[in-house]
Protein backbone atom coordinates (compact mmCIF):
# COMPACT_ATOMS: atom_id res chain seq x y z
CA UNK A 1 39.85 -9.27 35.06
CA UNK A 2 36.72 -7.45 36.39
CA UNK A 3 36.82 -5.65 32.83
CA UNK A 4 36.96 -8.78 31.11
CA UNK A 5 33.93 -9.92 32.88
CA UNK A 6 31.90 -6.88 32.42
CA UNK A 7 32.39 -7.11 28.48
CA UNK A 8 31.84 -10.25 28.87
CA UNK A 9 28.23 -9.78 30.46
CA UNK A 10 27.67 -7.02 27.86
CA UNK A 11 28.05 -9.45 25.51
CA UNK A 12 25.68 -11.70 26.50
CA UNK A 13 23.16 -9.50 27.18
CA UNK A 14 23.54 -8.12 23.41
CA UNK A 15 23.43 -12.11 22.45
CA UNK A 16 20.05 -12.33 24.43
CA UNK A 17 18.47 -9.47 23.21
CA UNK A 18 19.60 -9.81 19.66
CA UNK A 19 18.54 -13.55 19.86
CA UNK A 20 15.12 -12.82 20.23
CA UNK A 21 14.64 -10.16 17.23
CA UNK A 22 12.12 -11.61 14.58
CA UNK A 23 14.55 -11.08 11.69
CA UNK A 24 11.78 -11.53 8.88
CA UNK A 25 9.46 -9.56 10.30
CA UNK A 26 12.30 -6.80 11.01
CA UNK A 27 13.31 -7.09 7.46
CA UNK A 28 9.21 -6.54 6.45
CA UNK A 29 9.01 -3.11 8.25
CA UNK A 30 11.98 -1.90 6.51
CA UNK A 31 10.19 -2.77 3.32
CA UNK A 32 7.18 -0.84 4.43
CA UNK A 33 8.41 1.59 5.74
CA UNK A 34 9.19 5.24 3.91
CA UNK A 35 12.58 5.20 2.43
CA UNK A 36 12.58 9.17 2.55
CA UNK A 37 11.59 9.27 6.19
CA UNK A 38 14.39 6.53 7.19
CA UNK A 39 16.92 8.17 4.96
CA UNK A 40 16.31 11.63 7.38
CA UNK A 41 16.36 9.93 11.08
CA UNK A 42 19.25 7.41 10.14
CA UNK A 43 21.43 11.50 8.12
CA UNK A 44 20.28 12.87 11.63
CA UNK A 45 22.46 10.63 13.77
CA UNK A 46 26.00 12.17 12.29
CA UNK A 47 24.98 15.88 13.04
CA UNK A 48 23.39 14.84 16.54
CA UNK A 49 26.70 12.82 17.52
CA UNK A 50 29.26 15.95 15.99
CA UNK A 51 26.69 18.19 18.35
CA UNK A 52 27.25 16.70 21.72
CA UNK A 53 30.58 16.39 20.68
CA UNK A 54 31.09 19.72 20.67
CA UNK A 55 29.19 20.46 23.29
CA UNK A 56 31.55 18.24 25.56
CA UNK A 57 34.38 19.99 24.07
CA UNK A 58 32.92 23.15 25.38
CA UNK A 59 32.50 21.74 28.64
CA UNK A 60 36.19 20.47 28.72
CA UNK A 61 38.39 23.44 30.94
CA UNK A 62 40.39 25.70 29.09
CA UNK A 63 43.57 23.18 28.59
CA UNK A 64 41.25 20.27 27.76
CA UNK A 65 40.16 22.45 24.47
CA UNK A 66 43.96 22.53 23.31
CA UNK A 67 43.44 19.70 20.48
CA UNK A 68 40.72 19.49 18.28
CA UNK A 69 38.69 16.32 17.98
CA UNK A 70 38.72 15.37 21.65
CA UNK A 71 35.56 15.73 22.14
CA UNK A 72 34.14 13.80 19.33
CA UNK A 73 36.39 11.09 20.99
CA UNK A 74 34.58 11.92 24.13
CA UNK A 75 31.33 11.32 22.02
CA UNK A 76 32.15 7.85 21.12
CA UNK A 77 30.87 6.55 23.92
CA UNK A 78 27.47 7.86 22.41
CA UNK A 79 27.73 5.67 19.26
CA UNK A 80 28.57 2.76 21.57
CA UNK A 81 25.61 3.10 23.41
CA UNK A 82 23.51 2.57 21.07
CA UNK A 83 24.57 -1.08 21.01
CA UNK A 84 24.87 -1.26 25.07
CA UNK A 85 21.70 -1.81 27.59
CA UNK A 86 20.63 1.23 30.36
CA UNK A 87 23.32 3.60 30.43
CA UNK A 88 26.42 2.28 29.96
CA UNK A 89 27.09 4.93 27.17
CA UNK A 90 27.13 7.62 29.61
CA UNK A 91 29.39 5.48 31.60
CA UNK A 92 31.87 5.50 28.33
CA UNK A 93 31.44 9.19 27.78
CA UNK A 94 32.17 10.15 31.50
CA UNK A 95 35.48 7.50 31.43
CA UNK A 96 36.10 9.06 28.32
CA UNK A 97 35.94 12.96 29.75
CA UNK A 98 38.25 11.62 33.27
CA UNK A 99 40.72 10.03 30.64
CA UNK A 100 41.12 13.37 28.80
CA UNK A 101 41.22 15.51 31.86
CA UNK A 102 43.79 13.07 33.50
CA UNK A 103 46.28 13.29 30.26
CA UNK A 104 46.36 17.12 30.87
């Protein structure tokens, strides 16, 4: 229940925030804008996210490191930040790192 309410308040914060974007004038700086330029930050997001997932695999003890991909599990809570307010995506990654460790 008191995860149900949490996503629940995520949610509506999202709905908030979202709510007030200006779509047209949103849609107007991504016309403006440099297509080059926003084709290089939006490739850099895939290399940054397979980085710290690495990185948290190399922080994982020795029996954590047994299968590969756990850590860009681990990093997911990254990519679900970027939707979530403060840091509530650290929150995921560190639930995500006590879940591994616990499974050992």
């Amino acid at each position: 229940m008191k995860r149900l309410i949490s996503i629940f308040i995520s949610l509506l914060i999202l709905v908030v925030i979202y709510w007030k974007i200006d779509v047209r004038g949103l849609l107007q700086v991504f016309q403006n804008c440099n297509g080059w330029w926003m084709g290089i930050s939006l490739g850099m997001v895939v290399p940054i996210t397979m980085i710290t997932a690495w990185r948290l695999q190399q922080l994982m003890p020795g029996e954590g490191r047994r299968v590969k991909g756990e850590g860009a599990r681990g990093s997911g809570g990254e990519m679900r930040g970027m939707g979530r307010v403060g840091k509530a995506g650290e929150d995921g990654k560190r639930r995500n790192m006590l879940n591994l460790q616990s499974t050992i």
